[in-house]
C-alpha atoms as a PDB file:
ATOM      1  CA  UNK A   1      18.845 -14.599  12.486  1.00  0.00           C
ATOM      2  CA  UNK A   2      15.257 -15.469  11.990  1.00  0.00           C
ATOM      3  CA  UNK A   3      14.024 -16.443   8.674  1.00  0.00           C
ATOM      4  CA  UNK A   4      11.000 -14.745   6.996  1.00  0.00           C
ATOM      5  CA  UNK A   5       8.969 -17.746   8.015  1.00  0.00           C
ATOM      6  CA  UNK A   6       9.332 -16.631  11.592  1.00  0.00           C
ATOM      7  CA  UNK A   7       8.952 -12.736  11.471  1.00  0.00           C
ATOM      8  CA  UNK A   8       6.548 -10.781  13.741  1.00  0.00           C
ATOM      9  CA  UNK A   9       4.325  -7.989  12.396  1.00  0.00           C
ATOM     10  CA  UNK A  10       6.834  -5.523  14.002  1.00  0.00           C
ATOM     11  CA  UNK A  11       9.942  -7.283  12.394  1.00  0.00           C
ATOM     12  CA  UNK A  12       8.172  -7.269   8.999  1.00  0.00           C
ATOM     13  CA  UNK A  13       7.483  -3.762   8.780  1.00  0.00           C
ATOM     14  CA  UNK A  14      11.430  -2.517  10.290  1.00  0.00           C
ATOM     15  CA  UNK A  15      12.422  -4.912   7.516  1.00  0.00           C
ATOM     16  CA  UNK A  16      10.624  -2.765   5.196  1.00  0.00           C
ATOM     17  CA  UNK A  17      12.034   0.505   6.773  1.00  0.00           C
ATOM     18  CA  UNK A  18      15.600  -0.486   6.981  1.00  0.00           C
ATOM     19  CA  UNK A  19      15.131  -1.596   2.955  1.00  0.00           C
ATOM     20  CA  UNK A  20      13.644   2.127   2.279  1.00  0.00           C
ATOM     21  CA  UNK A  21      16.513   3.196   4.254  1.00  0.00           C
ATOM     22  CA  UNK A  22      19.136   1.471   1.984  1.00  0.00           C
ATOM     23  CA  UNK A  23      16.638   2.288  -1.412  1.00  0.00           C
ATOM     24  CA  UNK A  24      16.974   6.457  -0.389  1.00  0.00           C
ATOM     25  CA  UNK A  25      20.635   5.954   0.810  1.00  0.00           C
ATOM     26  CA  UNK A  26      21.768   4.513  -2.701  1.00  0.00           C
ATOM     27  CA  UNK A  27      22.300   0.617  -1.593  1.00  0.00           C
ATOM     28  CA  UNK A  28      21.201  -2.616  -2.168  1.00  0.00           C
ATOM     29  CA  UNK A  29      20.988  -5.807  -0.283  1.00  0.00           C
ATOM     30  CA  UNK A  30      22.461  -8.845  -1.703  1.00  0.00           C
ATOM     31  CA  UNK A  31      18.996 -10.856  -1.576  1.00  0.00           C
ATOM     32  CA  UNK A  32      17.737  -8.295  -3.953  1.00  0.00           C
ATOM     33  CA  UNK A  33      20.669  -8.273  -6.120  1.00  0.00           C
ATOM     34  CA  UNK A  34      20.641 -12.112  -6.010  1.00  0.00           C
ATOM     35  CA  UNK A  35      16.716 -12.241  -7.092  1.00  0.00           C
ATOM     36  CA  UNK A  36      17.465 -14.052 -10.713  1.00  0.00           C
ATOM     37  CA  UNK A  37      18.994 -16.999  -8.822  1.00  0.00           C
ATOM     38  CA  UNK A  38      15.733 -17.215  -6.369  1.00  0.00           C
ATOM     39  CA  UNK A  39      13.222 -17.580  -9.462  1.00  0.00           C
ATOM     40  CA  UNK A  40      13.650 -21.626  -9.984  1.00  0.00           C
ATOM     41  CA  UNK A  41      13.745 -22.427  -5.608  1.00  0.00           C
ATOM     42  CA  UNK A  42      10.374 -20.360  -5.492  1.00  0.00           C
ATOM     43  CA  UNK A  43       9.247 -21.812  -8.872  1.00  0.00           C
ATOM     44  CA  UNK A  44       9.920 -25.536  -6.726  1.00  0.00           C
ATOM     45  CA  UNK A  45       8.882 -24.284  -3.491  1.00  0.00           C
ATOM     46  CA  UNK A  46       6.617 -21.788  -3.712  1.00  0.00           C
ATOM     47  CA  UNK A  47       6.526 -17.955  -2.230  1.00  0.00           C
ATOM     48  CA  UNK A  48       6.481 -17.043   1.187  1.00  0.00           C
ATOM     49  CA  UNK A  49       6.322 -13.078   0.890  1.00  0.00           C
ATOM     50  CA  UNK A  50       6.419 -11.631   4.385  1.00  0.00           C
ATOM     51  CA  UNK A  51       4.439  -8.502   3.678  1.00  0.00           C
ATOM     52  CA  UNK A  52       1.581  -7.364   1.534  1.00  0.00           C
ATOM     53  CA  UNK A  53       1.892  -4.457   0.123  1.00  0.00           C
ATOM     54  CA  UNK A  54      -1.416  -2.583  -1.468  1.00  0.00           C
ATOM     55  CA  UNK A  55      -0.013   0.545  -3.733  1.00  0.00           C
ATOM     56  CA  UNK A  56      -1.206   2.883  -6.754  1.00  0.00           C
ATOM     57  CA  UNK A  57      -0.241   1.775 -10.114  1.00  0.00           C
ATOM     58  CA  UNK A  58       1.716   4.737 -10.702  1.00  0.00           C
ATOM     59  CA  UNK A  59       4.831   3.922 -12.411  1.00  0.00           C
ATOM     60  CA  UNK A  60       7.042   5.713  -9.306  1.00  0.00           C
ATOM     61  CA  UNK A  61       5.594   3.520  -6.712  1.00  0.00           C
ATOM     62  CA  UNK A  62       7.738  -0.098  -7.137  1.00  0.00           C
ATOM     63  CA  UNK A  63       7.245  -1.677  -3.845  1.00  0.00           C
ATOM     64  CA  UNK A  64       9.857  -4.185  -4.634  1.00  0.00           C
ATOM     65  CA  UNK A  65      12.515  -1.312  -5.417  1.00  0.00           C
ATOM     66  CA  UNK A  66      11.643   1.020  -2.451  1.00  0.00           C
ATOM     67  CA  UNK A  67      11.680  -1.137  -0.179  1.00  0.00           C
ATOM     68  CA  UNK A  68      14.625  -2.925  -1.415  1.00  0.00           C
ATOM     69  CA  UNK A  69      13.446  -6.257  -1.468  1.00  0.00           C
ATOM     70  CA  UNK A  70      13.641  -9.334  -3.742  1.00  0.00           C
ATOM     71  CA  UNK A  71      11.657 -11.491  -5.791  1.00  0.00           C
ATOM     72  CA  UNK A  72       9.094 -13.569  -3.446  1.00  0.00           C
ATOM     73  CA  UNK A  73       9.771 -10.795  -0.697  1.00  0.00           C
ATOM     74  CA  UNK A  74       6.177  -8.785  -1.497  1.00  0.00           C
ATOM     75  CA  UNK A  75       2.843  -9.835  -2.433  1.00  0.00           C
ATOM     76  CA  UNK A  76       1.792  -6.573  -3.942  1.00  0.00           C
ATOM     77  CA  UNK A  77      -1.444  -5.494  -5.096  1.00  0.00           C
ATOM     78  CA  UNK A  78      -1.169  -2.563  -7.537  1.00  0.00           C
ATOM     79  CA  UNK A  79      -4.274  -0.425  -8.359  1.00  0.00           C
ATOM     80  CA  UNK A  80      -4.798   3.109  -9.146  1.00  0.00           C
ATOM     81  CA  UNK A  81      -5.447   5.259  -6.131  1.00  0.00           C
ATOM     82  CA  UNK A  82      -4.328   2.130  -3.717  1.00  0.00           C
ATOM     83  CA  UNK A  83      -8.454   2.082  -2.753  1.00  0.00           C
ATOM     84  CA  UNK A  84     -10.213  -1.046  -1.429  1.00  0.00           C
ATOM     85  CA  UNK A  85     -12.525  -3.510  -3.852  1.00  0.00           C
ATOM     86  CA  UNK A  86     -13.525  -6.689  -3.870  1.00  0.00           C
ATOM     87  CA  UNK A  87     -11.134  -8.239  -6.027  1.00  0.00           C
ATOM     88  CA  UNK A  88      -8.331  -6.070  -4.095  1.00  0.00           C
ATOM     89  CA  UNK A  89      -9.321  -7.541  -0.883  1.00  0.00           C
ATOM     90  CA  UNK A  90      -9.743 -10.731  -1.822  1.00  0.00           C
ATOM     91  CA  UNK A  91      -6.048 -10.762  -3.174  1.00  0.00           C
ATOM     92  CA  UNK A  92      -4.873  -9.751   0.328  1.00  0.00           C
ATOM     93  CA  UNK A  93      -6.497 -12.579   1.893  1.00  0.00           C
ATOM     94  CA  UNK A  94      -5.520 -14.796  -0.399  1.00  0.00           C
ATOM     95  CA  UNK A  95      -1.729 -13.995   0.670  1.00  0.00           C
ATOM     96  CA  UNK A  96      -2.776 -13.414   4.667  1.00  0.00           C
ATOM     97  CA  UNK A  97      -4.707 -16.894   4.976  1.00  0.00           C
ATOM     98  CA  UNK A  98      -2.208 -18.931   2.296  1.00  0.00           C
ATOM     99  CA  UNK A  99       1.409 -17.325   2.830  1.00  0.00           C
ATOM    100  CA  UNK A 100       1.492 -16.324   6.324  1.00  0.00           C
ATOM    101  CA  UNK A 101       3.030 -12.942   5.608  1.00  0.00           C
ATOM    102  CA  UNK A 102       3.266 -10.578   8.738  1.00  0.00           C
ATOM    103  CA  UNK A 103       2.146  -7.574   7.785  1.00  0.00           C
ATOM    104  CA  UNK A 104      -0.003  -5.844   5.064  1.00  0.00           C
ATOM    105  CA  UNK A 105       1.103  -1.940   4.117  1.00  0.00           C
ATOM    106  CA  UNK A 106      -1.716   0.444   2.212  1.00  0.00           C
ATOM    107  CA  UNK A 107       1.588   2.464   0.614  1.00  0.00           C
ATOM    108  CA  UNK A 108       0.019   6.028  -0.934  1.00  0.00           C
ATOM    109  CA  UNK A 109       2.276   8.646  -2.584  1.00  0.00           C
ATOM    110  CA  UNK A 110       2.339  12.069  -3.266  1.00  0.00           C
ATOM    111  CA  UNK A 111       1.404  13.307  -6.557  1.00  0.00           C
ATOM    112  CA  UNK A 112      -1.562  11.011  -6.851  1.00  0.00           C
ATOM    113  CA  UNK A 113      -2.864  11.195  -9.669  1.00  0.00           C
ATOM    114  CA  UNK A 114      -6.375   9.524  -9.067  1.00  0.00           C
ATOM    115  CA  UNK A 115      -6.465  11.904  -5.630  1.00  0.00           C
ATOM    116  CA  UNK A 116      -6.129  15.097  -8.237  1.00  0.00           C
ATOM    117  CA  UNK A 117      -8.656  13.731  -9.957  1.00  0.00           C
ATOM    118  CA  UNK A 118     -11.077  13.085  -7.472  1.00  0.00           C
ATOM    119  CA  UNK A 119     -10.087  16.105  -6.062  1.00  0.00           C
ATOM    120  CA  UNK A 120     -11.107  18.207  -9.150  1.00  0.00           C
ATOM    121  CA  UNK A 121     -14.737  16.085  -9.535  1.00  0.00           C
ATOM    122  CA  UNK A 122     -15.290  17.202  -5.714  1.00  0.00           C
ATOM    123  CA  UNK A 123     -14.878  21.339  -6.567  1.00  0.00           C
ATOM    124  CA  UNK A 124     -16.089  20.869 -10.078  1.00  0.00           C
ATOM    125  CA  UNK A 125     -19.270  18.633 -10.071  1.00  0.00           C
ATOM    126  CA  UNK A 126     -20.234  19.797 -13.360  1.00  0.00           C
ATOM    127  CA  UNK A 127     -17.485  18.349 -15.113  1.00  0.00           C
ATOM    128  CA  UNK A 128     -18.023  14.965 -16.394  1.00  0.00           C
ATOM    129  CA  UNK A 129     -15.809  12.045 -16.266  1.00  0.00           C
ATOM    130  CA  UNK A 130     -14.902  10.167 -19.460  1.00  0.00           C
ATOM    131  CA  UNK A 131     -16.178   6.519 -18.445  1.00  0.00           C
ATOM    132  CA  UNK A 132     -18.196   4.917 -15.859  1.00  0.00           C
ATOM    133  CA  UNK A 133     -14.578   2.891 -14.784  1.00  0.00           C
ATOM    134  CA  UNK A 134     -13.280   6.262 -13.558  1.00  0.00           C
ATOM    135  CA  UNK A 135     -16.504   7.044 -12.095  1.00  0.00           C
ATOM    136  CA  UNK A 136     -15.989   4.129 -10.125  1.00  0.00           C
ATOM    137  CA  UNK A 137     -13.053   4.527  -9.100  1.00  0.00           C
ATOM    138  CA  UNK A 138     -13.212   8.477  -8.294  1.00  0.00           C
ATOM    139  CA  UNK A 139     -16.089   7.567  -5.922  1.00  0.00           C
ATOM    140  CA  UNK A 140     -14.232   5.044  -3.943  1.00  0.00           C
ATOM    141  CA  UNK A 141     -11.686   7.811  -3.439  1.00  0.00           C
ATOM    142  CA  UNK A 142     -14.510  10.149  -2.761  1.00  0.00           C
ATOM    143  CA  UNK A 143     -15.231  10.133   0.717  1.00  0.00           C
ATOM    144  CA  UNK A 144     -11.375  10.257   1.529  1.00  0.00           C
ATOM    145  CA  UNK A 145     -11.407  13.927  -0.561  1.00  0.00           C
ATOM    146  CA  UNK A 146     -14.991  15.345   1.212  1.00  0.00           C
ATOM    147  CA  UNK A 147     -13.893  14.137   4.912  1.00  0.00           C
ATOM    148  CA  UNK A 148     -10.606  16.177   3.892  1.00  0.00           C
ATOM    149  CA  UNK A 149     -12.527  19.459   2.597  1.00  0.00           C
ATOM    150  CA  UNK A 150     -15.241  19.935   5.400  1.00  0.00           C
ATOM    151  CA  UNK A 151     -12.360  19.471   8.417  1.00  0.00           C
ATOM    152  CA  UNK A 152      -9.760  21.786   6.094  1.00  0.00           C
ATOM    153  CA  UNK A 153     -12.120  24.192   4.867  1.00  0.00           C
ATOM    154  CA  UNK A 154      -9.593  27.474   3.606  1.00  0.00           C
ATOM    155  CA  UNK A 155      -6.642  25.789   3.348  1.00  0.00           C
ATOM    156  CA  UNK A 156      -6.919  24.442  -0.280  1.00  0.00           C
ATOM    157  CA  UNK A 157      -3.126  24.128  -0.454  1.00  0.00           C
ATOM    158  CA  UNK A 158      -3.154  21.196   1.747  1.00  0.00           C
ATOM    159  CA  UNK A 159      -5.789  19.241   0.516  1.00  0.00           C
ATOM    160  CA  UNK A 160      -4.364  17.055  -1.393  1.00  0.00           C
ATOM    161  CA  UNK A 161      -2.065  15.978   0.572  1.00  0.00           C
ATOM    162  CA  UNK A 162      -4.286  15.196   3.460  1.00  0.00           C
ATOM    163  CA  UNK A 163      -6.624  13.925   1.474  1.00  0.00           C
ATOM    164  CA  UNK A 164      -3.904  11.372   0.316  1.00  0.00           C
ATOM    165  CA  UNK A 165      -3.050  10.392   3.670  1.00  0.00           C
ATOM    166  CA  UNK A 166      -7.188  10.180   4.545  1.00  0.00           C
ATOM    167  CA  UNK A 167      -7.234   7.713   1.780  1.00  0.00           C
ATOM    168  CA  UNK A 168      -4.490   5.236   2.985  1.00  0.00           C
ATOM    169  CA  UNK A 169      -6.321   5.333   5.992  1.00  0.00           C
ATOM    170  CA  UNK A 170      -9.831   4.643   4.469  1.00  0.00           C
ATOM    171  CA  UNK A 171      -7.990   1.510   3.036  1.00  0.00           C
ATOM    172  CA  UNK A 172      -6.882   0.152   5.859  1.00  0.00           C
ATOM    173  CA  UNK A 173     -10.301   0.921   7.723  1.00  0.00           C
ATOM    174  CA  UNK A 174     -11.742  -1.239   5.042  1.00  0.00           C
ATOM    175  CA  UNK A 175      -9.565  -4.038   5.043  1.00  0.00           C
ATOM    176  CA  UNK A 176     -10.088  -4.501   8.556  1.00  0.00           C
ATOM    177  CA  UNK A 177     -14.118  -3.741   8.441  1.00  0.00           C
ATOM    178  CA  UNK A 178     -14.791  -6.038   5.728  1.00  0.00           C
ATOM    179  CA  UNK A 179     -12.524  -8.814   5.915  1.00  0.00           C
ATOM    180  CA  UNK A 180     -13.300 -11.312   8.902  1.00  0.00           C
ATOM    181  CA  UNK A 181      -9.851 -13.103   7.856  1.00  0.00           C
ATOM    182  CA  UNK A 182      -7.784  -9.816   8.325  1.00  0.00           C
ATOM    183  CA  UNK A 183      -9.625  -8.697  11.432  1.00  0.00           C
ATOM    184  CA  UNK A 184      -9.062 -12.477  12.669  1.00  0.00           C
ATOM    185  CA  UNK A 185      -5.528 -12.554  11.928  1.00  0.00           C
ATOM    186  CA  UNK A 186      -4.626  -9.017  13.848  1.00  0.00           C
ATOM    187  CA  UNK A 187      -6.333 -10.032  16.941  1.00  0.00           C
ATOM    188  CA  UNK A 188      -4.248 -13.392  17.250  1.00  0.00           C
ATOM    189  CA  UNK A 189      -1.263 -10.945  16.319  1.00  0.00           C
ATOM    190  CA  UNK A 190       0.121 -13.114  13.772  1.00  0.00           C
ATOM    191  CA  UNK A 191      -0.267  -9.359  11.167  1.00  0.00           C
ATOM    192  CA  UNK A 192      -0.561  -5.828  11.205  1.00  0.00           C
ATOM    193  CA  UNK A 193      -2.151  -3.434   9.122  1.00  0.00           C
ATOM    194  CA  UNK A 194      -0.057  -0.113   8.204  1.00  0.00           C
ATOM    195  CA  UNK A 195      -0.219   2.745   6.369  1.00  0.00           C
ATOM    196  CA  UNK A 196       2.867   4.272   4.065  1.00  0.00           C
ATOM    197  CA  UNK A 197       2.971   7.998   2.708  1.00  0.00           C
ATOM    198  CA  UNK A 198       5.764   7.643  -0.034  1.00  0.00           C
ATOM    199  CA  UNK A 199       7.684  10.828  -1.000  1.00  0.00           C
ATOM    200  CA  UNK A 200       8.186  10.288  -4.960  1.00  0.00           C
ATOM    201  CA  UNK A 201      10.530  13.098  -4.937  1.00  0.00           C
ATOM    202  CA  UNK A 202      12.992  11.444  -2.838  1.00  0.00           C
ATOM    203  CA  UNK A 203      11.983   7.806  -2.278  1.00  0.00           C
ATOM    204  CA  UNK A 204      11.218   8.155   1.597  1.00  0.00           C
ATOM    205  CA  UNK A 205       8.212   6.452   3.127  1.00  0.00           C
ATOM    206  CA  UNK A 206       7.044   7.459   6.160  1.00  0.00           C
ATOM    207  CA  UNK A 207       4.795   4.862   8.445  1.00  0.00           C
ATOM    208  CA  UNK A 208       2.053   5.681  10.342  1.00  0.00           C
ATOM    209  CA  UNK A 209      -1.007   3.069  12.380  1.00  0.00           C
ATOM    210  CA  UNK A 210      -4.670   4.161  11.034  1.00  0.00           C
END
């Protein structure tokens, strides 16, 4: 059996299916069970996580528990609306370039909070938004929103959800756009950059390539 240190970019990401698998089916891998015991050999020997995982703060998004992993597994980077910055992307080359994980995942979910409220800015200009943070943040998640309006004009039922999925795919656009190290590191094959659509009513993520 090959050891994390060894995994492809495909092996990293069907470990992460086959632990979403076991999360939605109701079971749970001894390493995750076993993750107190791990805490002093990575203290000694330091963390090799084998993906990155970039995901919304929302408190039904746990990387670590839907994928079914343990500690040291994940590198995740938690921020609201999963969007790209410069402090996000530097964290994810920080792991690429230092831990030689094998894949980084841009995990979205439905429900998004920050995509409602972007959503609502969009049709409602007029309203204002309490603080220049979330103004920030909205209009990182902008363009995702507007792409998703013009090409779904009359079908306002879907947009959020579309507009979700056009945002994990605006993230991994950027990551691979701005960062030389990323772009470097998928050409030599050694990662991949995927996208995630997590189901918070049932815990199933579904994959997809940008």
């Amino acid at each position: 059996m090959k050891t994390i240190d060894t995994l492809t970019p495909a092996e990293a990401l069907q470990r992460l299916v086959d632990g979403n698998k076991r999360f939605t089916s109701g079971v749970r891998s001894i390493d995750s069970l076993l993750s107190q015991t791990k805490m002093k050999e990575l203290a000694l020997n330091g963390q090799r996580p084998f993906a990155i995982v970039l995901t919304c703060s929302d408190s039904r998004s746990p990387a670590e528990m839907i994928f079914d992993q343990g500690v040291g597994d994940l590198f995740v980077v938690r921020v609201a609306g999963n969007v790209i910055a410069p402090s996000l992307l530097a964290s994810i080359e920080f792991a690429a370039a230092n831990f030689a994980s094998s894949t980084i995942v841009v995990l979205g979910h439905t429900q998004c909070g920050a995509i409602s409220a972007t959503l609502d800015h969009v049709l409602h200009p007029e309203k204002v938004l309490p603080s220049p943070h979330l103004e920030e943040l909205v209009g990182r998640i902008r363009p995702a929103v507007e792409s998703t309006i013009i090409r779904n004009r009359g079908k306002e039922s879907e947009h959020k959800q579309l507009a979700t999925i056009e945002n994990i795919k605006r993230s991994m656009h950027l990551i691979l756009e701005q960062s030389r190290i990323i772009e470097g590191l998928v050409k030599e094959n050694r990662i991949s950059v995927e996208g995630g659509l997590l189901d918070i009513s049932s815990g199933v993520v579904s994959f997809f390539k940008e």
